[in-house]
N, C-alpha and C. Protein backbone atom coordinates (compact mmCIF):
# COMPACT_ATOMS: atom_id res chain seq x y z
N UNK A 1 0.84 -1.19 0.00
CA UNK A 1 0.00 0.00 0.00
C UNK A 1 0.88 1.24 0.00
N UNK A 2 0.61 2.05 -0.88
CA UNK A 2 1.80 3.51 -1.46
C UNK A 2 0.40 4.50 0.26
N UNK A 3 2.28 5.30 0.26
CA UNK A 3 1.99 5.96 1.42
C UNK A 3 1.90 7.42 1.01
N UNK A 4 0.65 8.31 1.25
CA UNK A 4 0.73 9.45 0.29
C UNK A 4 1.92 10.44 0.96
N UNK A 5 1.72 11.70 0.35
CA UNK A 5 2.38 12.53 0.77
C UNK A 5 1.88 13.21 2.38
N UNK A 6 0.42 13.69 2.16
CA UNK A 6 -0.40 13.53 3.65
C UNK A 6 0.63 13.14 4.89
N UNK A 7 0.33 11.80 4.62
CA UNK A 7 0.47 10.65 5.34
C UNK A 7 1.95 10.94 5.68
N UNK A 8 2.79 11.22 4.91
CA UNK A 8 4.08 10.88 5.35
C UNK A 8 4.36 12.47 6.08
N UNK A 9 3.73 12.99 6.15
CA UNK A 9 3.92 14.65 6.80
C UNK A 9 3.51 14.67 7.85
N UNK A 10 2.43 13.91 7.79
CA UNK A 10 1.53 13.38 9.51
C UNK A 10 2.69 12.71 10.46
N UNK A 11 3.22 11.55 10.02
CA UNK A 11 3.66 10.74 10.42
C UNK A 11 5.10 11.49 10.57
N UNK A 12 5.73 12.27 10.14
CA UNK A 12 6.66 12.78 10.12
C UNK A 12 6.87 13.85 11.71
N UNK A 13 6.07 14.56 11.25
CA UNK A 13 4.97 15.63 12.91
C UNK A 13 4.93 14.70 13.77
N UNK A 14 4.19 13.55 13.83
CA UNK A 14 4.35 13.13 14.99
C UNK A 14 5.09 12.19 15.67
N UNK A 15 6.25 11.99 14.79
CA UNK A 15 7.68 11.51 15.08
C UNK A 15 8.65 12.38 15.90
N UNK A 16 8.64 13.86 15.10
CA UNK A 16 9.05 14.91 15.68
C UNK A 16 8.56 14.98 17.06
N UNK A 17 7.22 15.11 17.26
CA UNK A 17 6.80 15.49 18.62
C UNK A 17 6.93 14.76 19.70
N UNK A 18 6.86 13.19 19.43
CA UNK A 18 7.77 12.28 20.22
C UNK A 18 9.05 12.57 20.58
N UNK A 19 9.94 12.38 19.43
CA UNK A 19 11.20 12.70 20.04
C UNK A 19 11.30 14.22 20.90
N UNK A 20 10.58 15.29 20.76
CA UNK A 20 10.45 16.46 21.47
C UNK A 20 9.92 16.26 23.06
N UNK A 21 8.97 15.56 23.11
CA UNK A 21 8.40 15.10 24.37
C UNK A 21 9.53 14.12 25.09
N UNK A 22 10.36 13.55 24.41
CA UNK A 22 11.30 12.55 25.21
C UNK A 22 12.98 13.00 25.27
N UNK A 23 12.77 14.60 24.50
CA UNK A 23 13.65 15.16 24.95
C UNK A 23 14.60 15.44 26.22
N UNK A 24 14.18 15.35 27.16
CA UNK A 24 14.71 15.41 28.61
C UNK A 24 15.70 14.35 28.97
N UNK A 25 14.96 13.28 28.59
CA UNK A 25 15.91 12.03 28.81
C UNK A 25 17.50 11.69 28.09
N UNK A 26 17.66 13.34 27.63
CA UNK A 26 19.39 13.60 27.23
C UNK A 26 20.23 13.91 28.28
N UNK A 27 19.18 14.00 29.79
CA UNK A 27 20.24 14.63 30.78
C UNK A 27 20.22 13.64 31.63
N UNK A 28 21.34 13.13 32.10
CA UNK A 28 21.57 11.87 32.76
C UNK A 28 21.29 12.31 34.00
N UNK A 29 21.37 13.22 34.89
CA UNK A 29 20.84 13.56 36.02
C UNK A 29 19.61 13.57 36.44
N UNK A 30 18.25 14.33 35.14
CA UNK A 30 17.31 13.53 34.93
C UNK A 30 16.56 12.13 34.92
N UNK A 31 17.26 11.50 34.23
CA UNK A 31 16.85 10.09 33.93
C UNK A 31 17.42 9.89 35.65
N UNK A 32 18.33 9.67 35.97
CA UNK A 32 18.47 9.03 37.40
C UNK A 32 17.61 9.67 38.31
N UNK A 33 17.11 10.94 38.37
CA UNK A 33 16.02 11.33 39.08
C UNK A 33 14.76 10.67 38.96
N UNK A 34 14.51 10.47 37.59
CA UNK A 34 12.95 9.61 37.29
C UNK A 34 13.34 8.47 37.62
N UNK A 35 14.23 7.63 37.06
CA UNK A 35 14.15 6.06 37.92
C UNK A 35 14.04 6.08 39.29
N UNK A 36 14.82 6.90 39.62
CA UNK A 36 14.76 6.77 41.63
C UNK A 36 13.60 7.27 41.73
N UNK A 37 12.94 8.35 41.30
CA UNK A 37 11.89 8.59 42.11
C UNK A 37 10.49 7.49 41.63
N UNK A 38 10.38 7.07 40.31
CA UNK A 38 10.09 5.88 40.45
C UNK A 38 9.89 4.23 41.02
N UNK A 39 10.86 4.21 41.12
CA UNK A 39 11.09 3.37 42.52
C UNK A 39 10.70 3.92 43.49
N UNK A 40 10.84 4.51 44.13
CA UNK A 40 10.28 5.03 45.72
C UNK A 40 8.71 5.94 45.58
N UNK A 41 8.27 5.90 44.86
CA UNK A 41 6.47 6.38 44.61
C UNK A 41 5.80 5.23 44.73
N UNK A 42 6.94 4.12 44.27
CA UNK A 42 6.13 2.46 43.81
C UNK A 42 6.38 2.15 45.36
N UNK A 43 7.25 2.36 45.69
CA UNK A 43 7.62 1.89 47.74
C UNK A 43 6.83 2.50 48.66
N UNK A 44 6.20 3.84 47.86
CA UNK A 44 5.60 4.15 48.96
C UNK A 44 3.87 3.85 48.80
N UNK A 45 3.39 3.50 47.49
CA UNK A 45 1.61 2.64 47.53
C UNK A 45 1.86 1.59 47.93
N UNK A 46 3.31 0.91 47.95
CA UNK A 46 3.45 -0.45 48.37
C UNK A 46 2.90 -0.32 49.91
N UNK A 47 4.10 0.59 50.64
CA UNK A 47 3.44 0.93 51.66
C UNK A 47 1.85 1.25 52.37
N UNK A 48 1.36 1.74 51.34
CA UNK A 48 0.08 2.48 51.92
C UNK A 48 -0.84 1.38 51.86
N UNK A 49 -1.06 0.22 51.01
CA UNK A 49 -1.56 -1.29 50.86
C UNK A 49 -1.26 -1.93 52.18
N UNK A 50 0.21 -1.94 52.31
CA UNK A 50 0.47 -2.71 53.47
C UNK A 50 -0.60 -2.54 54.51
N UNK A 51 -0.08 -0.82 54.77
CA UNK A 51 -0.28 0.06 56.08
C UNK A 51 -1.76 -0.14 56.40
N UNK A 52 -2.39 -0.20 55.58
CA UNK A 52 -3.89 -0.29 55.34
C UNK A 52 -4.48 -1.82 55.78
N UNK A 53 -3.77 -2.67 55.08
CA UNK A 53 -4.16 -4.00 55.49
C UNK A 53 -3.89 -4.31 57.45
N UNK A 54 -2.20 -4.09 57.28
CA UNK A 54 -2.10 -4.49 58.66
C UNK A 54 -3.49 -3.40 60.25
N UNK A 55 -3.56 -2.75 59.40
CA UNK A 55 -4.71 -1.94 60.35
C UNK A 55 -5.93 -2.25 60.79
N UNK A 56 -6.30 -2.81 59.44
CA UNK A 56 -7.43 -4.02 59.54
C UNK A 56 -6.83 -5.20 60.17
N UNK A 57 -6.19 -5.38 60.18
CA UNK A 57 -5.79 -7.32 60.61
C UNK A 57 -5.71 -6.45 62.32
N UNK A 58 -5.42 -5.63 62.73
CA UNK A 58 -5.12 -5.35 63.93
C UNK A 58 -6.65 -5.06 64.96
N UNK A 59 -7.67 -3.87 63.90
CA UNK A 59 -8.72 -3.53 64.77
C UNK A 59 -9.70 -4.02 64.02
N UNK A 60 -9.55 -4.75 62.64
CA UNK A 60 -10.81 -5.36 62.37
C UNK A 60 -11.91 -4.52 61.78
N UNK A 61 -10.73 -3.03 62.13
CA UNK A 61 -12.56 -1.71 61.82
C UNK A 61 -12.10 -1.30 60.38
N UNK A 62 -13.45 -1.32 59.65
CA UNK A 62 -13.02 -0.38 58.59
C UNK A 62 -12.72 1.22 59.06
N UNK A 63 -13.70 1.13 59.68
CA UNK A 63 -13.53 3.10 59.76
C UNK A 63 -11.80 3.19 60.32
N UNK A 64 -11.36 2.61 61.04
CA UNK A 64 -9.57 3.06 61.40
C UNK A 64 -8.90 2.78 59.84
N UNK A 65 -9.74 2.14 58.88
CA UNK A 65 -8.64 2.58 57.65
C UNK A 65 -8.65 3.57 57.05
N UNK A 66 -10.18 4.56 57.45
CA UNK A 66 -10.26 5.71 57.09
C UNK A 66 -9.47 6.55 57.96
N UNK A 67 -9.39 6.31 59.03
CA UNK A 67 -8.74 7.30 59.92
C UNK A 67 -7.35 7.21 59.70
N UNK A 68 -6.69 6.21 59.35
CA UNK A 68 -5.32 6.18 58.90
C UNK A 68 -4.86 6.65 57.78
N UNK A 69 -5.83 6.80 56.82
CA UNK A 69 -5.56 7.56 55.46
C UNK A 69 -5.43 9.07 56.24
N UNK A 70 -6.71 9.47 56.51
CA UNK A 70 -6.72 11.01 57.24
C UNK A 70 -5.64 11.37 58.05
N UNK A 71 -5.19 10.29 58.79
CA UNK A 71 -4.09 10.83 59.60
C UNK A 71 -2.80 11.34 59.01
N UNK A 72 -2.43 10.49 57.44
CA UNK A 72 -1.26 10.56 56.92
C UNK A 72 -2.00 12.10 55.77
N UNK A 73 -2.96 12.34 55.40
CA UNK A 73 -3.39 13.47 54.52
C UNK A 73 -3.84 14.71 55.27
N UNK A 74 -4.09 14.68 56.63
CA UNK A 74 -4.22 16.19 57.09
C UNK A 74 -2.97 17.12 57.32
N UNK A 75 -1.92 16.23 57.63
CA UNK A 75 -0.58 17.14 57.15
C UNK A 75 -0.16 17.81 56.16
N UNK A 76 -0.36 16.87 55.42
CA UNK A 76 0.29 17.74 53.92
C UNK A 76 -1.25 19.13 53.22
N UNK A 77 -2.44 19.00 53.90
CA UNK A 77 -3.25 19.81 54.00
C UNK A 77 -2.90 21.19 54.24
N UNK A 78 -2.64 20.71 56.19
CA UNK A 78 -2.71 22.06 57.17
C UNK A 78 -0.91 22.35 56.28
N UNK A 79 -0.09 21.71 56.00
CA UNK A 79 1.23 22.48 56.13
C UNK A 79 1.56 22.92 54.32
N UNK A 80 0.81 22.86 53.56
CA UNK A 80 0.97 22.66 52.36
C UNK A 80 1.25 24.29 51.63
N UNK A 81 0.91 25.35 52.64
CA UNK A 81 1.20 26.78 52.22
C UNK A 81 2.74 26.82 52.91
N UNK A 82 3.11 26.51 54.10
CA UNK A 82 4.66 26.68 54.35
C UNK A 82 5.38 25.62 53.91
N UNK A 83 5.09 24.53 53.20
CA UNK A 83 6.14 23.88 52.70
C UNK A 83 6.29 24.65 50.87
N UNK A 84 5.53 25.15 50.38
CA UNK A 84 5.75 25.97 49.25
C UNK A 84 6.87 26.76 49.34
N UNK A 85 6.60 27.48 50.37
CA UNK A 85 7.53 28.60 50.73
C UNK A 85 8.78 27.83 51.05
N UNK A 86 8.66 26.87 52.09
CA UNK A 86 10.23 26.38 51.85
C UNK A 86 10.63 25.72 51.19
N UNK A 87 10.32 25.42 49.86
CA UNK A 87 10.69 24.91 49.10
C UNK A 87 11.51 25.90 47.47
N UNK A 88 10.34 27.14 47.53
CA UNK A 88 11.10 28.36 47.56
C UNK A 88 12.58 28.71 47.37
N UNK A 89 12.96 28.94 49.25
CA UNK A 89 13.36 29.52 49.63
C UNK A 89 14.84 28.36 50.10
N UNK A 90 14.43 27.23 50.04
CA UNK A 90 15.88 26.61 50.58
C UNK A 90 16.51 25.46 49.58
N UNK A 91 17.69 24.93 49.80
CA UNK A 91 18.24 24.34 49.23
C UNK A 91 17.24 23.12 49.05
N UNK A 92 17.05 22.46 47.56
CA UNK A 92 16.07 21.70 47.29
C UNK A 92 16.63 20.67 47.30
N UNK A 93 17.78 20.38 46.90
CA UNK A 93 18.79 18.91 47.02
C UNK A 93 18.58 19.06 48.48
N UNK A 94 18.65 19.27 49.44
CA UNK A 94 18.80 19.16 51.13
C UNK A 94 17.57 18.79 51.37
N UNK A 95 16.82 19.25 50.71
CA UNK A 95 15.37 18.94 51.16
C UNK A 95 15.35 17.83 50.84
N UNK A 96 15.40 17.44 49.76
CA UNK A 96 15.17 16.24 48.78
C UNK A 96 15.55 15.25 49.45
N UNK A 97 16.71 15.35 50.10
CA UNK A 97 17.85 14.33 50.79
C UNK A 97 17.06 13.96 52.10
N UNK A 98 16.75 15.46 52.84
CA UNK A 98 16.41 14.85 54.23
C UNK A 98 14.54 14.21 54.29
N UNK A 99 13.75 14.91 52.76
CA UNK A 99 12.76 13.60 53.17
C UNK A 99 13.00 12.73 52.62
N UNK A 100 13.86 12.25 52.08
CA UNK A 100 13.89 10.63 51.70
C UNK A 100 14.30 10.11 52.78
N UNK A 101 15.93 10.36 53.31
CA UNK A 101 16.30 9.81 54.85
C UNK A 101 14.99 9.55 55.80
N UNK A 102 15.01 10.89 55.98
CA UNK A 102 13.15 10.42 57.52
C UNK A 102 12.07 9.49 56.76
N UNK A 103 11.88 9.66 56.12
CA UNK A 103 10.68 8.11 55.60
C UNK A 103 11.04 6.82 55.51
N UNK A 104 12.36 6.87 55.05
CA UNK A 104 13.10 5.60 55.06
C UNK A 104 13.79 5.09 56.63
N UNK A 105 13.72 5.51 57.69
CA UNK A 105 13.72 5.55 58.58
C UNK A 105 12.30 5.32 59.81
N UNK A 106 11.32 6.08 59.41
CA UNK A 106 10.36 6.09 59.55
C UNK A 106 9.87 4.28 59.55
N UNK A 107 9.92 3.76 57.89
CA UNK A 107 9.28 2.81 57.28
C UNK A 107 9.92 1.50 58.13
N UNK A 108 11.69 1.87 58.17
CA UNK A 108 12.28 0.85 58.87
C UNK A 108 11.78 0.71 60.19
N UNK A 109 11.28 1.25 60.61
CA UNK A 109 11.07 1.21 62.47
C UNK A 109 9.25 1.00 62.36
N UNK A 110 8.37 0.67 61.59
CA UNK A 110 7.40 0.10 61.43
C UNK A 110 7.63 -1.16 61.16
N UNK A 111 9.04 -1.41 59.81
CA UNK A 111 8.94 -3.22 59.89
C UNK A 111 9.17 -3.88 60.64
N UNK A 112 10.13 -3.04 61.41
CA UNK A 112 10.81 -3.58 62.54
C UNK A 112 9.71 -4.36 63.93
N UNK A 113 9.45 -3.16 63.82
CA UNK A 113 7.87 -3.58 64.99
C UNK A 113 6.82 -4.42 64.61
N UNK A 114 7.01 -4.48 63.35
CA UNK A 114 5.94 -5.20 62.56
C UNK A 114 6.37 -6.93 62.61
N UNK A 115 7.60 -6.73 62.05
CA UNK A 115 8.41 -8.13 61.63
C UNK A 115 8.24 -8.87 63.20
N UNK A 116 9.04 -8.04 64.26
CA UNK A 116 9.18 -8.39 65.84
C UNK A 116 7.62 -9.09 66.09
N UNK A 117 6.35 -8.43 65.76
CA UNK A 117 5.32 -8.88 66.35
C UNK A 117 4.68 -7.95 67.75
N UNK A 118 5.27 -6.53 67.48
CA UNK A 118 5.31 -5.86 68.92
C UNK A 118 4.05 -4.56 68.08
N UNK A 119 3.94 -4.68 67.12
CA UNK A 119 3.16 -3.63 66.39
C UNK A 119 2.05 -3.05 66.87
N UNK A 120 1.55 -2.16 67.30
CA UNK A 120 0.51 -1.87 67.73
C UNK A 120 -0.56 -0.80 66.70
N UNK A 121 -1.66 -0.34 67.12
CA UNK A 121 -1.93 0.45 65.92
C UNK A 121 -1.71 1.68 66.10
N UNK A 122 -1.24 2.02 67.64
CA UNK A 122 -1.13 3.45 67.45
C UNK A 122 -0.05 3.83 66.97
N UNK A 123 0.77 3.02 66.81
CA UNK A 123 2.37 3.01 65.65
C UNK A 123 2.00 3.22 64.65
N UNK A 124 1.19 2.81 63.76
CA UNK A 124 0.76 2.82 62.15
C UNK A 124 0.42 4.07 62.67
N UNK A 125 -0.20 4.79 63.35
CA UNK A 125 -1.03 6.08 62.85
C UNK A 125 -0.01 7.26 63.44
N UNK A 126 0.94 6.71 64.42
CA UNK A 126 1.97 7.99 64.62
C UNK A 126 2.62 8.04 63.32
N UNK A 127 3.40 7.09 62.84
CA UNK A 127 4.41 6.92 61.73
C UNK A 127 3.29 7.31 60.28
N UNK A 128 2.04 6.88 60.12
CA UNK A 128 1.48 7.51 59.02
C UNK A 128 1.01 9.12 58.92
N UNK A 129 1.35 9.78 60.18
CA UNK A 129 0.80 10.78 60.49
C UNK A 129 2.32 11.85 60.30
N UNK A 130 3.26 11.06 60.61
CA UNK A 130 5.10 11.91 60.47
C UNK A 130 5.05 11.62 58.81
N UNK A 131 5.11 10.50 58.35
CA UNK A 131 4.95 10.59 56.83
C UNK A 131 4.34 11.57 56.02
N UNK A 132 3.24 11.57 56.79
CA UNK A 132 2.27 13.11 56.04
C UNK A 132 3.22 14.43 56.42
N UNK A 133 3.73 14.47 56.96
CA UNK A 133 4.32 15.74 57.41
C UNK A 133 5.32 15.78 56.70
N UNK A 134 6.59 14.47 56.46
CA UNK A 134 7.40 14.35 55.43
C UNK A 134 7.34 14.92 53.74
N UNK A 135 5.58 14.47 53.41
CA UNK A 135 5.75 14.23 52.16
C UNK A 135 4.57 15.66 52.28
N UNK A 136 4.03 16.34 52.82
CA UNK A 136 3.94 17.67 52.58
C UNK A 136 5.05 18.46 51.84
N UNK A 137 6.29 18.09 52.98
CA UNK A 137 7.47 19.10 51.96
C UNK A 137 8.46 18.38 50.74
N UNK A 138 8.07 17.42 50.52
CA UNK A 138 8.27 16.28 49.27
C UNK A 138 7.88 16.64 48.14
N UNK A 139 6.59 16.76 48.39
CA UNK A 139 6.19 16.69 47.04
C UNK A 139 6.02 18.17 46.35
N UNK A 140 6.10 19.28 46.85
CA UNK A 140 6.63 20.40 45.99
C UNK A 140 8.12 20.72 45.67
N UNK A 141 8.89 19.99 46.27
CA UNK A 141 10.39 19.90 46.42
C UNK A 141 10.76 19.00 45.25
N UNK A 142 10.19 17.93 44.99
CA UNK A 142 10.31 17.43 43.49
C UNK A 142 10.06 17.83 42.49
N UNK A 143 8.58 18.28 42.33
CA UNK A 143 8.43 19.34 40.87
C UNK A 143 8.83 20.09 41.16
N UNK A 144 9.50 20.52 42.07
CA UNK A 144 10.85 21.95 41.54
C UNK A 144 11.96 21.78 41.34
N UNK A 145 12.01 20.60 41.84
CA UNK A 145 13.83 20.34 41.00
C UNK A 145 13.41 20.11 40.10
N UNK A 146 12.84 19.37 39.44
CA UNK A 146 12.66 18.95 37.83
C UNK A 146 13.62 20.18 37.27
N UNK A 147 12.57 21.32 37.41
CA UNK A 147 13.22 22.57 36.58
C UNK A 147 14.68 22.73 37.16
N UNK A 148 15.84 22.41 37.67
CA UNK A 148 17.22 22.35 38.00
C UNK A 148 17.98 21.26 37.04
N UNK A 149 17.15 20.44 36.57
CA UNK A 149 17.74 19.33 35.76
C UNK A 149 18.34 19.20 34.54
N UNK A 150 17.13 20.12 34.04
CA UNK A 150 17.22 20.29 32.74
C UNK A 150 17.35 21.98 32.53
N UNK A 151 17.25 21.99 30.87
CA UNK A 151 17.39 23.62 30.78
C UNK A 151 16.05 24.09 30.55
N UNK A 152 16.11 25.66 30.01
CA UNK A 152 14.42 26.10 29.83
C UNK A 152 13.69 25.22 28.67
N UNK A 153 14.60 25.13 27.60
CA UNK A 153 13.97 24.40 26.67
C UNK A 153 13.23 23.32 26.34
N UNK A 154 14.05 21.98 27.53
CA UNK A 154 13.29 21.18 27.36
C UNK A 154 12.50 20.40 28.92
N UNK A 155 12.10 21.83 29.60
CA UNK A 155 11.59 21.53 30.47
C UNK A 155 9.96 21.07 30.53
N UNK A 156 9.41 21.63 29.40
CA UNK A 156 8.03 21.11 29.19
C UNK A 156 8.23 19.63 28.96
N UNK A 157 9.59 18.97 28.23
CA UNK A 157 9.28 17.66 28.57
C UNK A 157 9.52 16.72 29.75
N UNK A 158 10.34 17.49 30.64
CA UNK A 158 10.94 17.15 31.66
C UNK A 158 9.66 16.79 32.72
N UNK A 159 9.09 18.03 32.84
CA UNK A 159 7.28 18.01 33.45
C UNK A 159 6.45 16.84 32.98
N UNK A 160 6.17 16.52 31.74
CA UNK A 160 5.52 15.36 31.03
C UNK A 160 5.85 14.40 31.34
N UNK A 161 7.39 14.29 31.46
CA UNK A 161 7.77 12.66 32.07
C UNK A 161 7.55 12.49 33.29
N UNK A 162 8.42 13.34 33.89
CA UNK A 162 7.58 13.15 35.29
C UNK A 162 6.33 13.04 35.81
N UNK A 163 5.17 13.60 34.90
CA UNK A 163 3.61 13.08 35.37
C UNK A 163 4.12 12.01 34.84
N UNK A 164 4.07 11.18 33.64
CA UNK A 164 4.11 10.18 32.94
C UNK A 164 4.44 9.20 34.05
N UNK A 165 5.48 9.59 34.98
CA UNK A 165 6.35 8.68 35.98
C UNK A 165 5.77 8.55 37.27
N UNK A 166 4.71 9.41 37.56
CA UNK A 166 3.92 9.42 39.13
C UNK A 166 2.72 8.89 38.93
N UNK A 167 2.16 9.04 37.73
CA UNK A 167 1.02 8.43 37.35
C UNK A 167 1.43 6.62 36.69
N UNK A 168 2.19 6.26 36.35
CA UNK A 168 2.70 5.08 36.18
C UNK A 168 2.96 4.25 38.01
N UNK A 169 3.24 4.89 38.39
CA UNK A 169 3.58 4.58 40.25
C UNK A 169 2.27 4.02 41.05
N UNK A 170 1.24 5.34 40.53
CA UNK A 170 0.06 5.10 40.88
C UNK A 170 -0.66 4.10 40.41
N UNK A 171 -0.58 4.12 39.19
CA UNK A 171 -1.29 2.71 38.39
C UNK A 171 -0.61 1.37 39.03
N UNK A 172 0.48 1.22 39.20
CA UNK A 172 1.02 -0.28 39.70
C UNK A 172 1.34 -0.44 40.86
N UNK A 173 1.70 0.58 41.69
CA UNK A 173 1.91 0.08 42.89
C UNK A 173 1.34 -0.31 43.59
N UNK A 174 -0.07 -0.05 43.90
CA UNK A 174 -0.85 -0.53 44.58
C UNK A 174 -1.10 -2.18 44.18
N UNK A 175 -0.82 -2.65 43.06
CA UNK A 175 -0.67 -3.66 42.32
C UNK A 175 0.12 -4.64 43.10
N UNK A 176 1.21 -4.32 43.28
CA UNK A 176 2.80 -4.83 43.70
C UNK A 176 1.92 -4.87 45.13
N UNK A 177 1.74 -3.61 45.70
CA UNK A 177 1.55 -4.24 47.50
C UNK A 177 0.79 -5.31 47.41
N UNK A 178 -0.32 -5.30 47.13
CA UNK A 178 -1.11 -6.47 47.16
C UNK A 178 -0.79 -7.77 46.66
N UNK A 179 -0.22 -7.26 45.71
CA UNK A 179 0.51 -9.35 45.82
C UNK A 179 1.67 -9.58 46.74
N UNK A 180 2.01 -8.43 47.29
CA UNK A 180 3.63 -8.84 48.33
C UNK A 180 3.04 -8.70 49.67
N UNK A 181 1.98 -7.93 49.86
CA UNK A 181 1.18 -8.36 50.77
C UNK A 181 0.58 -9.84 51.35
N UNK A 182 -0.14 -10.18 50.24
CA UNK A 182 -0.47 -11.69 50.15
C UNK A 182 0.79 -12.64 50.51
N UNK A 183 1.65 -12.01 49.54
CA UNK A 183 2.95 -13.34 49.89
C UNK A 183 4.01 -13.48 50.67
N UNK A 184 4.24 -12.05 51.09
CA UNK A 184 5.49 -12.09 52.02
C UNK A 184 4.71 -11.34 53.50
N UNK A 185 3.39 -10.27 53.74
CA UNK A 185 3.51 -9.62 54.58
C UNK A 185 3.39 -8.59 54.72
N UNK A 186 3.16 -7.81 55.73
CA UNK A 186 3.17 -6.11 55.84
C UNK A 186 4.39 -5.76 55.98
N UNK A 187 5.13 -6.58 56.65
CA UNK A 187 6.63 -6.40 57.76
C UNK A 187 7.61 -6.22 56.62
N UNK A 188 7.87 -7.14 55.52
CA UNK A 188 8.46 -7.22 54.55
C UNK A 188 8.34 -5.93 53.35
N UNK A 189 6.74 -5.55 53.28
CA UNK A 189 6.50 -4.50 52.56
C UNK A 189 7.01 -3.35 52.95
N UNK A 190 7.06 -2.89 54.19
CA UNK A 190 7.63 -2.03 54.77
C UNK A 190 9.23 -1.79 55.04
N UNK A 191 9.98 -2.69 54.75
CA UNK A 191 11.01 -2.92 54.74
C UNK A 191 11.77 -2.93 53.58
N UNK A 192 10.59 -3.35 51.97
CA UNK A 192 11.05 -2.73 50.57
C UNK A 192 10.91 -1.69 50.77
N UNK A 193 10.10 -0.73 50.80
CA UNK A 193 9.65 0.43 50.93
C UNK A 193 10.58 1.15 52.08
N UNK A 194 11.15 0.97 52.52
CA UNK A 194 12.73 1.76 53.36
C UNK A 194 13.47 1.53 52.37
N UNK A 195 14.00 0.34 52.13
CA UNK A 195 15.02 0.19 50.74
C UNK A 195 14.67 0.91 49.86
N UNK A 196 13.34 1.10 49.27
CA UNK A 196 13.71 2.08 48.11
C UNK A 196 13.81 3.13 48.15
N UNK A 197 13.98 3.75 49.17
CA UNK A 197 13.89 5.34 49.29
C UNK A 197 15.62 5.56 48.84
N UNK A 198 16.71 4.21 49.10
CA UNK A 198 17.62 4.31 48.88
C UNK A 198 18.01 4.77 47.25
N UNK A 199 16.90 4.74 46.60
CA UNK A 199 17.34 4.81 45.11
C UNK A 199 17.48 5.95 44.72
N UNK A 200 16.75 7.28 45.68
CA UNK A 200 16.81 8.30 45.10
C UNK A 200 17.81 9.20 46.07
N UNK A 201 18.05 8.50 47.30
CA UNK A 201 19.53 9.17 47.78
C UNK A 201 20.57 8.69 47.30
N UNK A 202 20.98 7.68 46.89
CA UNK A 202 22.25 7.24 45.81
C UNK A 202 22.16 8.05 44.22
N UNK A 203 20.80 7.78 43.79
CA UNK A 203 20.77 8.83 42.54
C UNK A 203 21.30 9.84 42.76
């Protein structure tokens, strides 16, 4: 089948605009930012599956799985106008660094308690409640480095991948907890989910 001229102008445009959209991925500092933070978005629904299950296995109530979501989302609520500002205003690699450290820390001292058998629930809801406070100043601290990565030019694609990369996290991770849930545990989930936070402080 002959390919008209049309056709090959179409197809041409939107070859171009691909490679334009996947522009970013020329800066190797980039790309190691999206894999790590990939990995650790996927560590942390892993987490929130876990966190969720073991809460139920503990009080049996649904409503404490609501209250455990709320506990880890009214932080990043009430603090979500001063973590802008400091995100602003201070070194964003430091930031970057010290919430990955405290969550991964955080996560370890839940498996720990978890793995031991000493777990209680008001542990899940202190530690899901410091997490929220963590990832209040997280998550504007990432879409602003983006723009440090790359240059002005190809920062519209830099933005694209990165949704591309949080929304990919979202779609599967919750995926992953639930079968590592089923097969290994909460204790274990929580204990990937410390490990991966390692990917984006070595990145």
């Amino acid at each position: 089948m002959l390919t008209t001229r049309p056709e090959k102008k179409a197809a041409a445009k939107l070859e171009g605009k691909l490679s334009s959209a996947l522009h970013a991925l020329r800066y190797r500092n980039f790309k190691l930012f999206l894999a790590g933070q990939l990995v650790s978005l996927i560590g942390n629904y892993i987490q929130t599956v876990a966190q969720a299950w073991l809460v139920y296995r503990l009080t049996g109530s649904a409503a404490a799985l609501g209250l455990v979501a709320f506990s880890g989302q009214i932080s990043i609520f009430i603090l979500a106008p001063i973590s802008g500002v400091v995100a602003d205003s201070k070194s964003r690699k430091h930031i970057l660094f010290a919430t990955q450290i405290a969550p991964m820390l955080l996560c370890l001292t839940l498996a720990v308690l978890t793995l031991s058998g000493r777990v209680q629930v008001w542990h899940v809801f202190t530690i899901a409640a410091l997490l929220g406070v963590v990832n209040a100043f997280d998550f504007p601290v990432r879409q602003a480095f983006v723009a440090e990565l790359v240059t002005r030019e190809d920062l519209m694609s830099a933005v694209t991948l990165n949704s591309s990369m949080i929304n990919s996290a979202r779609t599967i991770g919750p995926g992953i907890g639930g079968l590592l849930v089923a097969s290994i545990g909460e204790g274990w989930c929580f204990l990937a989910n410390a490990i991966s936070f390692a990917a984006v402080i070595v990145g």
